[in-house]
Protein backbone atom coordinates (compact mmCIF):
# COMPACT_ATOMS: atom_id res chain seq x y z
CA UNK A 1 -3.18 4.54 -5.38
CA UNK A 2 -5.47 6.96 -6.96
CA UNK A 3 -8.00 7.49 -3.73
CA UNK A 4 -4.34 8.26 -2.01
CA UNK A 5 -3.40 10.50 -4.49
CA UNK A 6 -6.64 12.29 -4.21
CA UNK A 7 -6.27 12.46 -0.33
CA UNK A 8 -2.95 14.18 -0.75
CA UNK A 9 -4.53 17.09 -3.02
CA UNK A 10 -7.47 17.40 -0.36
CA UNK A 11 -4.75 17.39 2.95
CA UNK A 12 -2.42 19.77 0.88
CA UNK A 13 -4.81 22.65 0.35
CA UNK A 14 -5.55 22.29 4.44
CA UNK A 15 -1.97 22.30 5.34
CA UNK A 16 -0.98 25.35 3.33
CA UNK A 17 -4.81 26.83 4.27
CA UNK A 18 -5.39 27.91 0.93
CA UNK A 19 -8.67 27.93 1.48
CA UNK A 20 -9.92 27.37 -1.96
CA UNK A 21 -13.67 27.22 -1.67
CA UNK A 22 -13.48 30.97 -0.42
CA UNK A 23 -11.04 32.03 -3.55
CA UNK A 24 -13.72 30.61 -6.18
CA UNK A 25 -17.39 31.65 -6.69
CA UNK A 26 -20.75 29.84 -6.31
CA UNK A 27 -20.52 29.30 -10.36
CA UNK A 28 -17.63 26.95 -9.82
CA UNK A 29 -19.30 24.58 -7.20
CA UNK A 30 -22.29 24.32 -9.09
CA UNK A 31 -20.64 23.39 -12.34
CA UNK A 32 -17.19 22.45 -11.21
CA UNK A 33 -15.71 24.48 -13.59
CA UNK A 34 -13.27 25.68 -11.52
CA UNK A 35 -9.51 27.84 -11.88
CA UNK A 36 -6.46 25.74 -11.41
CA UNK A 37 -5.46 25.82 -7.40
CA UNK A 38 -1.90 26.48 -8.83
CA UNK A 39 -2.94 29.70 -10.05
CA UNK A 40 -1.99 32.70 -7.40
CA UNK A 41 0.05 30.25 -5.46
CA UNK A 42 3.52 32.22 -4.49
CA UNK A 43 6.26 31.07 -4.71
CA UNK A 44 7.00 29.61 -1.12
CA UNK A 45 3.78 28.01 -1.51
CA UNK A 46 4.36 25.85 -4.41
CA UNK A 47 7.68 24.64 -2.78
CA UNK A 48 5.67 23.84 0.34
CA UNK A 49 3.63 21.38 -2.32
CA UNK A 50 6.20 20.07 -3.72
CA UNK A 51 8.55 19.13 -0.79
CA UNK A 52 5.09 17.96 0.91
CA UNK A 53 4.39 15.61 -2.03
CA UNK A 54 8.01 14.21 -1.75
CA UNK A 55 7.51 13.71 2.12
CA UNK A 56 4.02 11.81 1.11
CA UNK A 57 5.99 9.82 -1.76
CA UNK A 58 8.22 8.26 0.87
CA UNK A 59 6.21 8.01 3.37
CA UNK A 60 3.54 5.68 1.24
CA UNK A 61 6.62 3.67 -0.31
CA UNK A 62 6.81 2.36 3.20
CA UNK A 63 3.50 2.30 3.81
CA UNK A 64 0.87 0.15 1.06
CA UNK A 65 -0.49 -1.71 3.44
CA UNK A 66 -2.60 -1.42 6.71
CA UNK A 67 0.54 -3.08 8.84
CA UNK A 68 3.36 -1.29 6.93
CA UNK A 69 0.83 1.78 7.00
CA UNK A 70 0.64 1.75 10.90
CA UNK A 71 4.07 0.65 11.64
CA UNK A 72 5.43 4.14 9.56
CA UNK A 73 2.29 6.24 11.37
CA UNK A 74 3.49 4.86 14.72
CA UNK A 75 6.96 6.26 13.43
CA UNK A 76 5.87 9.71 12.62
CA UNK A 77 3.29 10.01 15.45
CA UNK A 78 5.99 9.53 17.89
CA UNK A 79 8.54 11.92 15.94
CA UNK A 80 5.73 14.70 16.20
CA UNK A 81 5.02 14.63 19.99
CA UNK A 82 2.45 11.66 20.16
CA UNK A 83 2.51 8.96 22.97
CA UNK A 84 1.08 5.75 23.36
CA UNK A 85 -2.29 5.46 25.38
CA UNK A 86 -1.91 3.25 28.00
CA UNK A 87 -3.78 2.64 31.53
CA UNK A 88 -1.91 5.75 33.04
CA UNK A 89 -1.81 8.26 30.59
CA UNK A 90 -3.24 10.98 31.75
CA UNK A 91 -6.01 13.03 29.35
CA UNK A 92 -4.87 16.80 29.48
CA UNK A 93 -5.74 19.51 27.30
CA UNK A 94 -2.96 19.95 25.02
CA UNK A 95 -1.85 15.87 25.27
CA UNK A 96 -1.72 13.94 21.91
CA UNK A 97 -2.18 9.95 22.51
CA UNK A 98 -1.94 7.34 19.59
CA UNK A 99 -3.82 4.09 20.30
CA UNK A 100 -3.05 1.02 17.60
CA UNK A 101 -5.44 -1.92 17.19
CA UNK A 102 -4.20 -5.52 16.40
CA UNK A 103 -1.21 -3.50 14.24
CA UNK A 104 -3.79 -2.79 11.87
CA UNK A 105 -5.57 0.70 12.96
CA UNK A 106 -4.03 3.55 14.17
CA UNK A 107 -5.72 6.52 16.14
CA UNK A 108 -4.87 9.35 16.97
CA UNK A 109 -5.94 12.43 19.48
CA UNK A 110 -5.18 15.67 20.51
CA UNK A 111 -6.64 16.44 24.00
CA UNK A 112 -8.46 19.75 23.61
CA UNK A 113 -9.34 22.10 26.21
CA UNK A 114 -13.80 22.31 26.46
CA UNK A 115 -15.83 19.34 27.49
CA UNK A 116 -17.22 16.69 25.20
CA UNK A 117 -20.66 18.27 25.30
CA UNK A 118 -19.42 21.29 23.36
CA UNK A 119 -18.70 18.13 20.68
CA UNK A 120 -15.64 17.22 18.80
CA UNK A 121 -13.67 16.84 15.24
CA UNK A 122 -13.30 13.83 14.06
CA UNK A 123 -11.04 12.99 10.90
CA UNK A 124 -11.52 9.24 9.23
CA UNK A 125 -10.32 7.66 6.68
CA UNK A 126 -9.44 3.67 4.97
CA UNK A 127 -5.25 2.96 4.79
CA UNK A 128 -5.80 -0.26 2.42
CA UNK A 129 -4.92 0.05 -1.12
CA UNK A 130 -5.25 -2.33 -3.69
CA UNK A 131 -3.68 -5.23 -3.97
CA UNK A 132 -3.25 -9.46 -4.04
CA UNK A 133 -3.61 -11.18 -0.85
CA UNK A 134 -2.42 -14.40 -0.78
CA UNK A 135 -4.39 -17.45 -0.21
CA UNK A 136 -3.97 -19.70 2.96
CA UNK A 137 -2.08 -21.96 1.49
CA UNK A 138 -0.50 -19.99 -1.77
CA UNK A 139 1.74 -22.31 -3.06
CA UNK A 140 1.70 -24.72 -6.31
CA UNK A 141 3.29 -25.80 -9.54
CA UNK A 142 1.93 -25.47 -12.72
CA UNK A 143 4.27 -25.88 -16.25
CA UNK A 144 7.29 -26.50 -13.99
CA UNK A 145 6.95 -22.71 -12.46
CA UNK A 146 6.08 -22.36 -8.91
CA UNK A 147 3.03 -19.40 -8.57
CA UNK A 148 0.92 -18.08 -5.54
CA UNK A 149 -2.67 -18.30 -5.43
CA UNK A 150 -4.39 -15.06 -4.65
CA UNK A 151 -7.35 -12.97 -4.13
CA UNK A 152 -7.74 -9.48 -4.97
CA UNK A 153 -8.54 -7.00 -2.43
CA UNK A 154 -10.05 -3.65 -3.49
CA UNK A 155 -11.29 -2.17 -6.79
CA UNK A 156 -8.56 -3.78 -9.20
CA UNK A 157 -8.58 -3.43 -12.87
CA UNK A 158 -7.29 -6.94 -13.84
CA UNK A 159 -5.33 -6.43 -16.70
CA UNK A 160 -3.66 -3.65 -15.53
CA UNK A 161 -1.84 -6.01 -13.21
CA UNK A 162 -0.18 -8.10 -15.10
CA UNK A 163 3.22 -7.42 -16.43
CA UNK A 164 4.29 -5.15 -13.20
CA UNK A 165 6.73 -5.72 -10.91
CA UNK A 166 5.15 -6.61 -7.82
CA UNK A 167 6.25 -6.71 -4.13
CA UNK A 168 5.37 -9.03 -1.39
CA UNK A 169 4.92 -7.49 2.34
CA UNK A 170 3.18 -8.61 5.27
CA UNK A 171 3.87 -11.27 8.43
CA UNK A 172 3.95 -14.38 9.11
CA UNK A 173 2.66 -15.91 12.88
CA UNK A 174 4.29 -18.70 13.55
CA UNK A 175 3.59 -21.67 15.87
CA UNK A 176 5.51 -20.86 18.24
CA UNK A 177 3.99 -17.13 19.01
CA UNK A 178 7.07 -15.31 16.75
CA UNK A 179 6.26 -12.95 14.03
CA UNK A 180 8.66 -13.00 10.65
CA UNK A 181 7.68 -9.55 9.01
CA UNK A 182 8.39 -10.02 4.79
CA UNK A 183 9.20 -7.22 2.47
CA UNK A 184 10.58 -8.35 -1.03
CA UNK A 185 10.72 -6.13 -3.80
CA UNK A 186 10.51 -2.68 -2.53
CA UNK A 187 14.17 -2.46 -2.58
CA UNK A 188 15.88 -1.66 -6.05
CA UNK A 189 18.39 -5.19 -5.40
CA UNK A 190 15.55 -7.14 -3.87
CA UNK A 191 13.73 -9.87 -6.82
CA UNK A 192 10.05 -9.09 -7.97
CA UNK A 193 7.17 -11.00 -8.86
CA UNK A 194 5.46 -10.93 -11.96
CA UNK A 195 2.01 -11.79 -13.68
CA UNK A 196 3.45 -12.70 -17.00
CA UNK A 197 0.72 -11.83 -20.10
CA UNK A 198 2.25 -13.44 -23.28
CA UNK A 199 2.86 -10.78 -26.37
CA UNK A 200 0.49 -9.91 -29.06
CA UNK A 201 1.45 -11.75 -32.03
CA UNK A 202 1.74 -15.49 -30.11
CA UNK A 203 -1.77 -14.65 -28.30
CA UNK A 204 -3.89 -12.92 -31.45
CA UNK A 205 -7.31 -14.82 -29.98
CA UNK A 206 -7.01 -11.95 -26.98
CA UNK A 207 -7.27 -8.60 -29.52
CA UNK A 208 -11.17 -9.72 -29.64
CA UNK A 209 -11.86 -9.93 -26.43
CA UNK A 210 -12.89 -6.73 -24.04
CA UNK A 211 -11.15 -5.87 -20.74
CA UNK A 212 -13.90 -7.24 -18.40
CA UNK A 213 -12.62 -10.57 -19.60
CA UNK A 214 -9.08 -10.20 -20.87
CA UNK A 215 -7.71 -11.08 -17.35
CA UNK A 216 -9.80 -12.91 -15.13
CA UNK A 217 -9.20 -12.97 -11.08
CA UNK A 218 -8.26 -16.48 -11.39
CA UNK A 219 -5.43 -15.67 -13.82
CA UNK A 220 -4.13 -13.40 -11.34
CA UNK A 221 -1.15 -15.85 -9.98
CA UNK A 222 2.43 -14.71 -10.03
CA UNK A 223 5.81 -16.54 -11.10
CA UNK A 224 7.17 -17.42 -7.87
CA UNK A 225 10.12 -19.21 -9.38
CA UNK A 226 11.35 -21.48 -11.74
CA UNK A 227 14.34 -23.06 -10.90
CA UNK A 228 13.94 -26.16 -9.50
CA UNK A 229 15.75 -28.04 -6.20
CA UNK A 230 18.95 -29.83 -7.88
CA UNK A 231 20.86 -30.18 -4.72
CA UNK A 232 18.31 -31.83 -2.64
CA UNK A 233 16.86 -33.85 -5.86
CA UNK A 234 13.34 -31.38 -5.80
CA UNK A 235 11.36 -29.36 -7.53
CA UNK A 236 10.90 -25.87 -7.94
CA UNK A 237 8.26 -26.10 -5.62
CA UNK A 238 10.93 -27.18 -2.84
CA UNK A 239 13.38 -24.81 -3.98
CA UNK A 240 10.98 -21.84 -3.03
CA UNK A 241 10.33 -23.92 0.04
CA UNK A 242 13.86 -23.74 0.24
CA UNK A 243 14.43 -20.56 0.50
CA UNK A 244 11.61 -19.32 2.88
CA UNK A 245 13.05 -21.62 4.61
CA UNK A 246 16.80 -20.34 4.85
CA UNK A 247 15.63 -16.77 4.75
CA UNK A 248 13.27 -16.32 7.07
CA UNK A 249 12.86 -19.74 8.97
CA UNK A 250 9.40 -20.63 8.06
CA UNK A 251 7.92 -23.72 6.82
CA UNK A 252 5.06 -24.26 3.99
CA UNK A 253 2.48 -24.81 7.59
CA UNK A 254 3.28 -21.48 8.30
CA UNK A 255 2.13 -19.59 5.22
CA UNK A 256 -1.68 -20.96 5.77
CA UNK A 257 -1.25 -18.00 9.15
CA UNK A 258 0.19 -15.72 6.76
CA UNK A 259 -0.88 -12.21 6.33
CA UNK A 260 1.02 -11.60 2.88
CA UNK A 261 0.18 -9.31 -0.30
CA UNK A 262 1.38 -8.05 -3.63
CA UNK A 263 1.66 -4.60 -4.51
CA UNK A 264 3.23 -2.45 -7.17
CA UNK A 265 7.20 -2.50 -6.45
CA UNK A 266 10.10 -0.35 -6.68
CA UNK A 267 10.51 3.37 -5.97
CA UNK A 268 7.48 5.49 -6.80
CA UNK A 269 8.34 7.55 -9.41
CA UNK A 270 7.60 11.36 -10.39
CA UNK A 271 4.68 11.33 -12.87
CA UNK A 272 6.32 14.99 -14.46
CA UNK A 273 4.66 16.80 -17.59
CA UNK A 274 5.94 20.11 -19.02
CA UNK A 275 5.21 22.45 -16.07
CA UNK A 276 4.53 19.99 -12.99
């Protein structure tokens, strides 16, 4: 979340056009010792920050990962004038197309009014995020709890993982051509998963070791369950079986063409010190 967190301090100086590398002198490029951009801000200004952070809070709760990401851009695009590009749109000054690649890319264009040759802005940037993607075939027991296998996906810091609530989003293509879209754990009601890291007096051996090797990426499997199938004489393997199952009609064959990850859950919260 940080490389978000830094694009919303970059996008919020354009939107409110404070211009901040005209307010400061040479002296603070070169040695980046630079005034606070919250000093000379009025007062309309800093509400225009803060109600724009809250408007980027929900909009990334919804979106932390490329096909949550583009399904809430589609969303907004469309609420702020934008149109699909199809075969017949028509490429007019003024226009503003969205085009969306395989659910997992998003652009999007504003039609301006000189030719090509005169050039053109372009704006690019990632919408991943760190996180867990499951394996093709997640599933297995170990100690009587069912876990998923996983991989990680970005720059993780192992051991900060472990212990947080995590979601699970993504799809799942079925057989039969239907998608089942998965989100468990972004909603306050919905169950979590969990990386469980036992406390410090039962695992002493740990307090020697650094944190390149604390957590390794193998240890990274979540508690799935642990409650296993009494009615149909299983085990807790089948009861999570079970339950995909009853919830959202899929079958253990379907997870291996499963697009599914974990990422932080819950509400994101306001990180608030004395002042802002």
């Amino acid at each position: 979340m940080k490389l978000r967190f830094t694009k919303l301090i970059l996008f919020l100086a354009a939107c409110l056009q404070l211009n901040t590398l005209a307010q400061v002198g040479s002296d603070c490029v070169d040695s980046l010792e630079c005034e606070s951009s919250w000093i000379g801000l009025s007062e309309a200004e800093q509400t225009a920050v803060f109600q724009f952070a809250e408007d980027y809070k929900a909009f990334i709760h919804l979106a932390r990962t490329e096909l949550s990401f583009v399904s809430e851009a589609i969303t907004f695009a469309e609420v702020n004038g934008f149109e699909e590009l199809t075969p017949s749109t028509v490429l007019e000054p003024g226009a503003k197309i969205y085009e969306v690649n395989r659910d997992r890319t998003i652009s999007l264009m504003v039609i301006g009014e000189d030719s090509l040759q005169n050039g053109f802005h372009v704006i690019g940037s990632h919408i991943d995020s760190p996180r867990l993607d499951l394996k093709g075939r997640p599933l297995y027991e170990d100690s009587e709890f069912a876990l998923f296998q996983t991989n990680y996906h970005g720059g993780l810091k192992y051991h900060q993982w472990t212990n947080l609530p995590l979601a699970l989003l993504g799809r799942i293509d079925k057989k039969d051509g239907s998608v089942v879209n998965v989100s468990i754990g972004l909603d306050v009601n919905d169950p979590i998963f969990m990386i469980p890291e036992l406390s410090p007096h039962v695992d002493r051996n740990r307090n020697s070791q650094t944190l390149g090797n604390f957590i390794e990426p193998e240890d990274l499997d979540p508690v799935v369950g642990h409650i296993p199938d009494h009615i149909d004489d299983g085990d807790v393997v089948d009861h999570v079986l079970n339950f995909l199952s009853s919830e959202y009609g899929v079958t253990r064959a379907d997870l291996v063409s499963a697009e599914l990850a974990l990422v932080p859950a819950g509400l994101l919260a306001t990180w608030d010190l004395i002042g802002g």
